[in-house]
N, C-alpha and C. Protein backbone atom coordinates (compact mmCIF):
# COMPACT_ATOMS: atom_id res chain seq x y z
N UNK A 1 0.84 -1.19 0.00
CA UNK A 1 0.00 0.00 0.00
C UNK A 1 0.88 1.24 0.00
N UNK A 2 0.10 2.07 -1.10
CA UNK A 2 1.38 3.61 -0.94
C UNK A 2 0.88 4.26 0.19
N UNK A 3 1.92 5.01 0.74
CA UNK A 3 1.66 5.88 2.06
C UNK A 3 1.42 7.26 1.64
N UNK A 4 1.95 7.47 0.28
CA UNK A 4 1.41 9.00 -0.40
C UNK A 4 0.51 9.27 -0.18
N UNK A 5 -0.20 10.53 -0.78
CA UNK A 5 -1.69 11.01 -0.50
C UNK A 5 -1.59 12.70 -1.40
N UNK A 6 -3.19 12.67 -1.72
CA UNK A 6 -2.99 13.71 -2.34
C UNK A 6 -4.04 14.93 -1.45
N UNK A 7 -3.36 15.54 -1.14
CA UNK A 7 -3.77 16.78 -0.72
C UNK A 7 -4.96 17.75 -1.18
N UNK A 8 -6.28 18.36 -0.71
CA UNK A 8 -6.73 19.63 -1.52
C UNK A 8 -7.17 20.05 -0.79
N UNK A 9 -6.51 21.69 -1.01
CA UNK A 9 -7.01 22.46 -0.40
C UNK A 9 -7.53 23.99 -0.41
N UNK A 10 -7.90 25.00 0.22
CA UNK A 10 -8.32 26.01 -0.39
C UNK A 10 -6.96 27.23 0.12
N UNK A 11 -6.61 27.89 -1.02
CA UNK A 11 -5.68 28.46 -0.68
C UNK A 11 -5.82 30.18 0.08
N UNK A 12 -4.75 30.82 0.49
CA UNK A 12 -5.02 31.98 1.00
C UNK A 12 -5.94 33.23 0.04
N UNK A 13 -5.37 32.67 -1.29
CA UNK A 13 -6.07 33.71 -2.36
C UNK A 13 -7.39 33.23 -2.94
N UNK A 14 -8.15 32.75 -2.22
CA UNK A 14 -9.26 31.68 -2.47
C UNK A 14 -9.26 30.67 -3.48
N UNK A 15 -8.50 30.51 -4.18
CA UNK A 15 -8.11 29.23 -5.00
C UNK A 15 -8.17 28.30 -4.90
N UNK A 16 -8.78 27.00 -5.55
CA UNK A 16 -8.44 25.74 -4.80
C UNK A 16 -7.34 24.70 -5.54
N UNK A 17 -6.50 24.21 -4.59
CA UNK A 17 -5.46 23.14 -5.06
C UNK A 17 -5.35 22.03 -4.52
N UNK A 18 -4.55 21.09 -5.22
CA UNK A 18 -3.98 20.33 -4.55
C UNK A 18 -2.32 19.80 -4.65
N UNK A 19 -1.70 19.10 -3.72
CA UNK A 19 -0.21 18.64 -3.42
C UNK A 19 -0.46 16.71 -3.29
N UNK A 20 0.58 16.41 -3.69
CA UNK A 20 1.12 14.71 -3.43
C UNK A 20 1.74 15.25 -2.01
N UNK A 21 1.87 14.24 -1.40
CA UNK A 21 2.70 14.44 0.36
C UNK A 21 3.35 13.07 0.07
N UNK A 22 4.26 13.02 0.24
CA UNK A 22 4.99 11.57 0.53
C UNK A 22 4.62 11.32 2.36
N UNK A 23 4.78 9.98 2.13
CA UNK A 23 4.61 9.46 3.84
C UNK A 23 4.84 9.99 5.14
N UNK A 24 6.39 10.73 4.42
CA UNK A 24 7.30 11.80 5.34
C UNK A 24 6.58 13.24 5.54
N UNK A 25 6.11 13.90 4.99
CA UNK A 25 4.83 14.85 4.95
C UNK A 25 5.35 15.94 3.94
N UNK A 26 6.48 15.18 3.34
CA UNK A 26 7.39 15.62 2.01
C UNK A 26 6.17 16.54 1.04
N UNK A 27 6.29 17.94 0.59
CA UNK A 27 5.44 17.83 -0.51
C UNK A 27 6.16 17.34 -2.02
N UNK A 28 5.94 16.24 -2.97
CA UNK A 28 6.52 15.74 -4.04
C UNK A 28 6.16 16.35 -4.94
N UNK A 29 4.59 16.63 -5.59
CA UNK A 29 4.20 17.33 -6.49
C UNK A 29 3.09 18.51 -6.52
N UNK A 30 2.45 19.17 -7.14
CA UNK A 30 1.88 20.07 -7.20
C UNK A 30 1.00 20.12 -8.25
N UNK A 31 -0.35 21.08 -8.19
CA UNK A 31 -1.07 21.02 -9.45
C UNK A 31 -0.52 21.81 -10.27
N UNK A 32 0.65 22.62 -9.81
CA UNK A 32 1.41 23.76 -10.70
C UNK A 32 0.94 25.26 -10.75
N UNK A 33 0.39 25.37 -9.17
CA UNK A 33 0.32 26.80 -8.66
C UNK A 33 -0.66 27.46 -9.56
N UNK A 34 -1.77 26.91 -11.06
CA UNK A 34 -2.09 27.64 -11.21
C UNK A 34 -3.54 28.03 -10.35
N UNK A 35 -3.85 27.08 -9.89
CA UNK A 35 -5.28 26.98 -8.47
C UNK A 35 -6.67 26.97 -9.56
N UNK A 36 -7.58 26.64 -9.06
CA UNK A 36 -8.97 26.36 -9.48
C UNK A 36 -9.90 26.81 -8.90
N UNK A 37 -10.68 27.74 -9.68
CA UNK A 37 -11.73 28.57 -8.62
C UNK A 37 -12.58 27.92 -7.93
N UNK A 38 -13.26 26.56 -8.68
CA UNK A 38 -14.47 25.54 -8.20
C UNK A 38 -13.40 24.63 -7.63
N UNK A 39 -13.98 24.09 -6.63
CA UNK A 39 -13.40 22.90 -5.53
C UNK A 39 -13.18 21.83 -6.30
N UNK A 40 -14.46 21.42 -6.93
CA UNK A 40 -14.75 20.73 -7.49
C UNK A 40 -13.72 20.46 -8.72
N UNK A 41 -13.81 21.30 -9.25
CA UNK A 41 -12.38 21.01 -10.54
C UNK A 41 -10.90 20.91 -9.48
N UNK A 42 -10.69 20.90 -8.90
CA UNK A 42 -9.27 20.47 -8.12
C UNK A 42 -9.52 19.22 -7.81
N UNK A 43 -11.15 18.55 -7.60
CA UNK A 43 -10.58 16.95 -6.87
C UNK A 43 -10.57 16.27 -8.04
N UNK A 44 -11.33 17.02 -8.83
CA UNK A 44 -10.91 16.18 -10.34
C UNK A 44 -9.96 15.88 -10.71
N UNK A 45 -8.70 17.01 -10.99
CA UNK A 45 -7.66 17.31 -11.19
C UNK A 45 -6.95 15.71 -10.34
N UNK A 46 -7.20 16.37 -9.21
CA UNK A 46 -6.23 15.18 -7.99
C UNK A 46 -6.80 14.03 -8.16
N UNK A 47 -8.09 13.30 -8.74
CA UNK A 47 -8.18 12.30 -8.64
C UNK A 47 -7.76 11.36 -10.10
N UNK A 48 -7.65 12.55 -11.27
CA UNK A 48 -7.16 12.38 -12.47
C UNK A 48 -5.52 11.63 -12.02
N UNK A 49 -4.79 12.06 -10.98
CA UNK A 49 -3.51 11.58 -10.80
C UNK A 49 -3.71 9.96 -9.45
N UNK A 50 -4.74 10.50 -8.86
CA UNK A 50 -4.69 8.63 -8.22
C UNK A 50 -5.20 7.90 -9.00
N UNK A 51 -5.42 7.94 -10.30
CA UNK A 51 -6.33 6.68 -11.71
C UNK A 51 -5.01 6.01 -11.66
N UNK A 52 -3.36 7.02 -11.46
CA UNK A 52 -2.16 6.18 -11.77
C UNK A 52 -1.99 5.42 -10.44
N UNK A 53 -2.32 6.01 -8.99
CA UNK A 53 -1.87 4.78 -8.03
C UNK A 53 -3.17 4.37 -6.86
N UNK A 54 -3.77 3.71 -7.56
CA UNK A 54 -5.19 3.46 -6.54
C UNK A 54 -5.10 3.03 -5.43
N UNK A 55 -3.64 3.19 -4.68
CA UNK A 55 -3.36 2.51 -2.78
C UNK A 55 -3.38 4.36 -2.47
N UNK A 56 -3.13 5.22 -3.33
CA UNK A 56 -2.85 6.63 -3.24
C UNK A 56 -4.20 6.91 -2.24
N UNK A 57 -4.12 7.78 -1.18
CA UNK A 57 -5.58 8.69 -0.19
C UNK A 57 -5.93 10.21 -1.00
N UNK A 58 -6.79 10.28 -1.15
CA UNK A 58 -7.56 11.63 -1.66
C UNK A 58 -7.70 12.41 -0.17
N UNK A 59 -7.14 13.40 0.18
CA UNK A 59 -7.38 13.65 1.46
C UNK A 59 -8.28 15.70 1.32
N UNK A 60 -8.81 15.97 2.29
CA UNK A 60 -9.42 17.13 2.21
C UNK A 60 -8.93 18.15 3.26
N UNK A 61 -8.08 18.99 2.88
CA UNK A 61 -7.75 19.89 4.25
C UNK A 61 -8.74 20.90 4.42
N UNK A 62 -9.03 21.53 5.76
CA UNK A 62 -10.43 22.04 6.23
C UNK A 62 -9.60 23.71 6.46
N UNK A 63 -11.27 24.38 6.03
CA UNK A 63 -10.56 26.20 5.53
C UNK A 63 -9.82 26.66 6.94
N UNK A 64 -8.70 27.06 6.80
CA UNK A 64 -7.76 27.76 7.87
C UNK A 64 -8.46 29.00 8.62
């Protein structure tokens, strides 16, 4: 099972993104900073990248 996970969240500039975290709480990748106004198009985005590792967690960080 991978220990990765993909991150989404809403950013300071109201944007929404997401990050890969390695196990270590490493961030590995990124959606590439350009952010997504609808939530909704970011888990897409992030779940478009766990189709490649299905042990991967979809995780949801809660508004700061």
């Amino acid at each position: 099972m991978s220990d990765m996970e993909i991150v989404v969240y809403k950013r300071d500039d109201g944007l929404w993104d997401w990050r890969m975290k390695a196990g270590n709480g490493e961030i590995i990748a990124t959606s590439g900073g350009q952010g997504f106004t609808e939530r909704n198009d970011a888990v897409e985005a992030a779940e478009r990248v766990l189709e490649a590792d299905s042990d991967m967690m979809l995780v949801f960080e809660e508004d700061a």
